[in-house]
Protein backbone atom coordinates (compact mmCIF):
# COMPACT_ATOMS: atom_id res chain seq x y z
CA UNK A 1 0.00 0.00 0.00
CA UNK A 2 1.46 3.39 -0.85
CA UNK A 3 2.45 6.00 2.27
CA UNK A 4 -0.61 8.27 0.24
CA UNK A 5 -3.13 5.44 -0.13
CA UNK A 6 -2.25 5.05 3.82
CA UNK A 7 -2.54 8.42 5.27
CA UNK A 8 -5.79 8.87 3.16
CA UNK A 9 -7.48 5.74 5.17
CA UNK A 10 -5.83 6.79 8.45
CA UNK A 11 -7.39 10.58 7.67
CA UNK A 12 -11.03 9.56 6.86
CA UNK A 13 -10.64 6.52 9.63
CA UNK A 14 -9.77 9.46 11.99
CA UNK A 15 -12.76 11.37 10.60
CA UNK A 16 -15.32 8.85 11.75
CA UNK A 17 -13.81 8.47 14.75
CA UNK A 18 -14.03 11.93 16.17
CA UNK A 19 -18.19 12.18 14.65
CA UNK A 20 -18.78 9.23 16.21
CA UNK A 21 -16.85 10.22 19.77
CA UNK A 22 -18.94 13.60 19.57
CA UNK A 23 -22.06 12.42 19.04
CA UNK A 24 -21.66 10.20 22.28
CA UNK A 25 -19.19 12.72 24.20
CA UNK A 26 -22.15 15.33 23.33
CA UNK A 27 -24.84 13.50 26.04
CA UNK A 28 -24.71 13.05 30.02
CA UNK A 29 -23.98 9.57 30.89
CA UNK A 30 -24.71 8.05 34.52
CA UNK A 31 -23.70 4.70 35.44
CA UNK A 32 -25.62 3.26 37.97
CA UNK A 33 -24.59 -0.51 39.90
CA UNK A 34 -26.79 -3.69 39.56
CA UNK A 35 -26.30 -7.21 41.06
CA UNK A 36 -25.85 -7.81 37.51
CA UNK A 37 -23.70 -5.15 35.71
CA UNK A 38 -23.82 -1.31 35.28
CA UNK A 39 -26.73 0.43 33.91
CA UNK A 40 -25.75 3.30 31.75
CA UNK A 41 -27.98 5.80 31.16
CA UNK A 42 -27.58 8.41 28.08
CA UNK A 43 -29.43 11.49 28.09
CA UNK A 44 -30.49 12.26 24.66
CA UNK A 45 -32.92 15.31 25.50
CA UNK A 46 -36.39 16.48 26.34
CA UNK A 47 -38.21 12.55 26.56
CA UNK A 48 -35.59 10.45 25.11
CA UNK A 49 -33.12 8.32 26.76
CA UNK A 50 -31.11 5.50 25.68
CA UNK A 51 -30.33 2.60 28.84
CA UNK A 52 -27.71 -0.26 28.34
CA UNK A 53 -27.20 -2.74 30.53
CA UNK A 54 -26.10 -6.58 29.97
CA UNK A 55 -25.06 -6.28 26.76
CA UNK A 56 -28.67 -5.01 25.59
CA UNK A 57 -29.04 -0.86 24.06
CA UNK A 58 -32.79 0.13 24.91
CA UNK A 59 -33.80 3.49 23.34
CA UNK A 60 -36.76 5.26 25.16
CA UNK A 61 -38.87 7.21 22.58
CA UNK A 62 -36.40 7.80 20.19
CA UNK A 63 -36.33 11.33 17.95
CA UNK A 64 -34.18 12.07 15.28
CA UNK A 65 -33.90 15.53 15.96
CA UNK A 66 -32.45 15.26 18.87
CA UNK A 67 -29.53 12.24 17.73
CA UNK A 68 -28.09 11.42 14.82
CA UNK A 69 -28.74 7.71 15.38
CA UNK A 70 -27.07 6.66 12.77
CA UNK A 71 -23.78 7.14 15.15
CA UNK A 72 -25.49 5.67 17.84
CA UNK A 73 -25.69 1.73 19.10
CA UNK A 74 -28.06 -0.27 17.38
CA UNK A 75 -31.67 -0.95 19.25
CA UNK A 76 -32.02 -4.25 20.98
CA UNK A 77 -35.16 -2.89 22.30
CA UNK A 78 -37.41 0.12 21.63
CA UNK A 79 -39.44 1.32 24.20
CA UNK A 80 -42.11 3.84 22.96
CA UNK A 81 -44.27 5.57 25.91
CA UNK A 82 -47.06 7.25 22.97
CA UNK A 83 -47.35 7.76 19.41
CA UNK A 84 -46.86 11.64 19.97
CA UNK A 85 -43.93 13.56 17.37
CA UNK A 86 -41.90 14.51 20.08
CA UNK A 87 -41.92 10.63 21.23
CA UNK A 88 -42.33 8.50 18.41
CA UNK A 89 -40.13 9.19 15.31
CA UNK A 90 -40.98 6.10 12.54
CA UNK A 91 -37.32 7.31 10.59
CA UNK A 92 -35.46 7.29 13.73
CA UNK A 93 -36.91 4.00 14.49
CA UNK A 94 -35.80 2.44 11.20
CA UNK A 95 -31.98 3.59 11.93
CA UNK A 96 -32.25 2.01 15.35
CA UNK A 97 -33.48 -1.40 14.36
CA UNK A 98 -31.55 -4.27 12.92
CA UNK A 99 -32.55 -8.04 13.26
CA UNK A 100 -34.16 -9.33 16.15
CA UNK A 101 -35.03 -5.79 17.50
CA UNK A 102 -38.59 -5.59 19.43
CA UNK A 103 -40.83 -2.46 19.58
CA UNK A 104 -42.99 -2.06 22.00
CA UNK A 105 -45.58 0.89 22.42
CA UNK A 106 -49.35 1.73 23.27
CA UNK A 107 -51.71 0.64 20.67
CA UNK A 108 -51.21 3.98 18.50
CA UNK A 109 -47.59 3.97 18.39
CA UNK A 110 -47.11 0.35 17.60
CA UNK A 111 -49.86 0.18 15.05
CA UNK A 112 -47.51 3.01 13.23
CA UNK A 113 -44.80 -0.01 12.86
CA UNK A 114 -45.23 -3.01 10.78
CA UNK A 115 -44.00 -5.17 13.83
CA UNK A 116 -44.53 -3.65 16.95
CA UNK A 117 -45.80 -5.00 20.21
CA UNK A 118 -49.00 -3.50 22.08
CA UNK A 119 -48.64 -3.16 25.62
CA UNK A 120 -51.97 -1.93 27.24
CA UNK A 121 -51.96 -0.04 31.09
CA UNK A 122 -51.15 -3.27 33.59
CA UNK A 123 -49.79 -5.54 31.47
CA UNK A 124 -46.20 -7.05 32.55
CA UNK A 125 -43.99 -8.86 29.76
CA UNK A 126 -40.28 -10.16 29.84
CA UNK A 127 -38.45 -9.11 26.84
CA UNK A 128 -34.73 -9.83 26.56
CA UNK A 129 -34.54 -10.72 30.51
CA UNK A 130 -35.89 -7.20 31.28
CA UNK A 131 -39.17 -6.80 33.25
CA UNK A 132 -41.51 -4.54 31.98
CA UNK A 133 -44.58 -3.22 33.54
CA UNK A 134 -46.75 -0.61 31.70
CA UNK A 135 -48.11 2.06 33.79
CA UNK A 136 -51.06 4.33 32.65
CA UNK A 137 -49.50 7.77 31.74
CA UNK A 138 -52.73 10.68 31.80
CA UNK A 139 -53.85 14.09 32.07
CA UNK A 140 -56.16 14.25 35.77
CA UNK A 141 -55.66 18.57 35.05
CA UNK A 142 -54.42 19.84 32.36
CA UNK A 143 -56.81 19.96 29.73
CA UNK A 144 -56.89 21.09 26.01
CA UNK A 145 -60.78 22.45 26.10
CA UNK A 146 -63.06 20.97 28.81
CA UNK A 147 -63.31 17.06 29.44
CA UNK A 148 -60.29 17.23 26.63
CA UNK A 149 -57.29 16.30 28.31
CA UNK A 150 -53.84 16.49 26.69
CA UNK A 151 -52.94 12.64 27.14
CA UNK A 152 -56.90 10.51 27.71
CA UNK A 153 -56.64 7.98 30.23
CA UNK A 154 -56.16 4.73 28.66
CA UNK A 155 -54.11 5.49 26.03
CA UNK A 156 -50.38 6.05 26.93
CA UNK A 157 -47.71 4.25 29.21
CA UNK A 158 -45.21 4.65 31.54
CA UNK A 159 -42.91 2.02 32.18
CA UNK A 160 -41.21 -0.01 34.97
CA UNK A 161 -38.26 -1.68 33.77
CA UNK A 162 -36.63 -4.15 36.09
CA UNK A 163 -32.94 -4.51 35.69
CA UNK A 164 -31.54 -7.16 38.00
CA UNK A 165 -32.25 -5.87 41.71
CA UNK A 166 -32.86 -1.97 39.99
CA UNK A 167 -36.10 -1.03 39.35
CA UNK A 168 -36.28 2.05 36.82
CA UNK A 169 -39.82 3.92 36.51
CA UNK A 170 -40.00 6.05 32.77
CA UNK A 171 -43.35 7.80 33.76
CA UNK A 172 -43.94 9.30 30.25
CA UNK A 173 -46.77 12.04 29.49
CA UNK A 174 -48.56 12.07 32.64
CA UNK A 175 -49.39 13.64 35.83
CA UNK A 176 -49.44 12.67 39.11
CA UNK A 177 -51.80 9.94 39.12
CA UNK A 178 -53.16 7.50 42.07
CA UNK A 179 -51.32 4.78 39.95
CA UNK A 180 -48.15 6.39 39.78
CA UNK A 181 -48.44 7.44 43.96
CA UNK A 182 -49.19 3.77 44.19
CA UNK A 183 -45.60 2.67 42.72
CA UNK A 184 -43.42 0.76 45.50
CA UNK A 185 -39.51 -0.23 45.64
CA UNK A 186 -38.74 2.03 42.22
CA UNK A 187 -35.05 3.45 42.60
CA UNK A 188 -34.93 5.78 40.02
CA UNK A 189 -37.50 7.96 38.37
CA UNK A 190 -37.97 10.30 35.27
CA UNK A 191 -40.75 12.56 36.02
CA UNK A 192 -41.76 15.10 33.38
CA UNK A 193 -42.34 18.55 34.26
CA UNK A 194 -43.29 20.60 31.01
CA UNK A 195 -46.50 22.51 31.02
CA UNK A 196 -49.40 22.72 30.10
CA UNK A 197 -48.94 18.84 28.68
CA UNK A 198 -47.58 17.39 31.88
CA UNK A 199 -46.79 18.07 35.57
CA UNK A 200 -46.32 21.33 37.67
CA UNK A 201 -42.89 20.86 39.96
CA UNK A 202 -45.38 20.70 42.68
CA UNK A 203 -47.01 17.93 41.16
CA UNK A 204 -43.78 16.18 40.48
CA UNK A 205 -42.98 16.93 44.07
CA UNK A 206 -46.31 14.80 45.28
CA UNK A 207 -45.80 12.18 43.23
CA UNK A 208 -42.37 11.88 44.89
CA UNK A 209 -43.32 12.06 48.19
CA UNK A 210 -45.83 9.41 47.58
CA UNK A 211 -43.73 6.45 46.04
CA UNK A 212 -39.97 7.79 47.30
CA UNK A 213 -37.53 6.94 44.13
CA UNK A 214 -34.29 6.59 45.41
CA UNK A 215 -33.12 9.05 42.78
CA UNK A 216 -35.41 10.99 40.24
CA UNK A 217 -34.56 12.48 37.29
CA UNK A 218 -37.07 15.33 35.83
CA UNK A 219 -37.47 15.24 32.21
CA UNK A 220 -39.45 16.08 29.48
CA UNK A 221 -39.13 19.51 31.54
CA UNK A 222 -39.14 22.20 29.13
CA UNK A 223 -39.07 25.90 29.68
CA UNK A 224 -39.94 24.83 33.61
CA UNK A 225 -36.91 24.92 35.84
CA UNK A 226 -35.88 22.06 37.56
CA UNK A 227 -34.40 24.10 40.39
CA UNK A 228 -37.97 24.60 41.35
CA UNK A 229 -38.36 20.94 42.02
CA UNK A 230 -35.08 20.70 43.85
CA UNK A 231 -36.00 23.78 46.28
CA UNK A 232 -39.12 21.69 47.01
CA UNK A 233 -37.66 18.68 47.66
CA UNK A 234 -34.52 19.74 49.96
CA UNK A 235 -35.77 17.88 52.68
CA UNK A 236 -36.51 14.97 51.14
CA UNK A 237 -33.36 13.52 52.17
CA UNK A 238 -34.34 10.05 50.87
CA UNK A 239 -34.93 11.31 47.75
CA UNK A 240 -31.66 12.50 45.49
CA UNK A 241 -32.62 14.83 42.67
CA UNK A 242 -30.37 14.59 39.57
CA UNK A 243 -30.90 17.81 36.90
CA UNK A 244 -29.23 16.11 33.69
CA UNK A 245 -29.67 18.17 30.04
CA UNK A 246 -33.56 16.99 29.37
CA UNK A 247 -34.87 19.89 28.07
């Protein structure tokens, strides 16, 4: 091989290298211990999250404006909460999926793919030795015209994913409803916190109280700011609040 032919592959190799390293360097990243293996969490923005643990990538509502996915790991799992733009993204889905990938969503969102897996409010399934649970995900308050809530009861989920002895709650659009209050042994939460479609800090705030996440994440927040929810949780002391980029 000539010393040109070389230093051209080396350049371009080096190219793809540093996209690739930005697009992940570019997200917050926790790592959290299980009895079996780290979690990693990756913070895409406003709903979307991507989790890996055991050799598995799961992408939470996945949106392509907010990732290039095409740098990002393939999808093992994709988790959709509702069939919403600013949760369900069909092109962003294609670029995760590769074979053997399951999608699961509510009815509207998985009717969207030609494969996807309904999950209605209170089912449980095992997928890929993850526990799900499906939570209902609803407006009680915040309405778009009278008796016309943003997100109708029924229709979207949160979900409860069970990784090892870590139980991860992704509440979706919702308020602060008597299931979610009702939620027991979850150690970390995302609440969202964007108005008018979700939850007031306040709300998120009684929701905490009620079910005590070891950790909780607000999300899906918006224009609100999370400081608000911190101020009224300092005295939660069982409760650690984690602000991550989730605008």
């Amino acid at each position: 091989m000539s010393p040109r032919r070389l230093l051209t592959i080396v350049f371009f190799s080096g190219l793809l290298m540093a996209a690739t390293s930005f697009e992940t360097a570019d997200f917050e990243r926790d790592t959290l211990p299980t009895t079996q293996g780290d979690l990693v969490i990756t913070f895409i923005g406003h709903g979307t999250l991507m989790l890996e643990w055991g050799g598995k990538t799961i992408h939470i509502d996945p949106v392509g404006n907010l990732a290039d996915y095409s740098l990002l790991p393939k999808a093992d799992l994709i988790l959709v909460t509702h069939e919403h733009g600013d949760h369900l993204d069909l092109k962003a889905v294609r670029l995760l999926s590769k074979e053997g990938t399951r999608f699961i969503g509510n009815a509207a969102a998985a009717e969207k793919t030609s494969e996807g897996t309904v999950m209605k409010n209170g089912q449980t399934l095992e997928v890929q030795g993850i526990k799900i649970e499906a939570i209902p995900a609803y407006n009680i308050v915040h309405m778009r015209s009278a008796g016309n809530p943003y997100h109708p009861k029924g229709q979207g989920n949160g979900y409860v994913l069970t990784f090892a002895d870590k139980r991860v709650y992704i509440a979706g659009d919702t308020e602060n409803t008597p299931e979610m209050k009702a939620l027991q042994n979850i150690d970390v939460a995302f609440l969202p916190m964007n108005l008018p479609y979700t939850m007031t800090p306040e709300m998120v705030a009684d929701a905490a109280r009620a079910f005590r996440p070891k950790i909780l994440y607000p999300y899906h927040y918006g224009d609100t700011d999370p400081a608000r929810l911190t101020g009224l949780l300092k005295n939660e002391t069982a409760i650690e609040v984690r602000v991550r980029r989730m605008q």
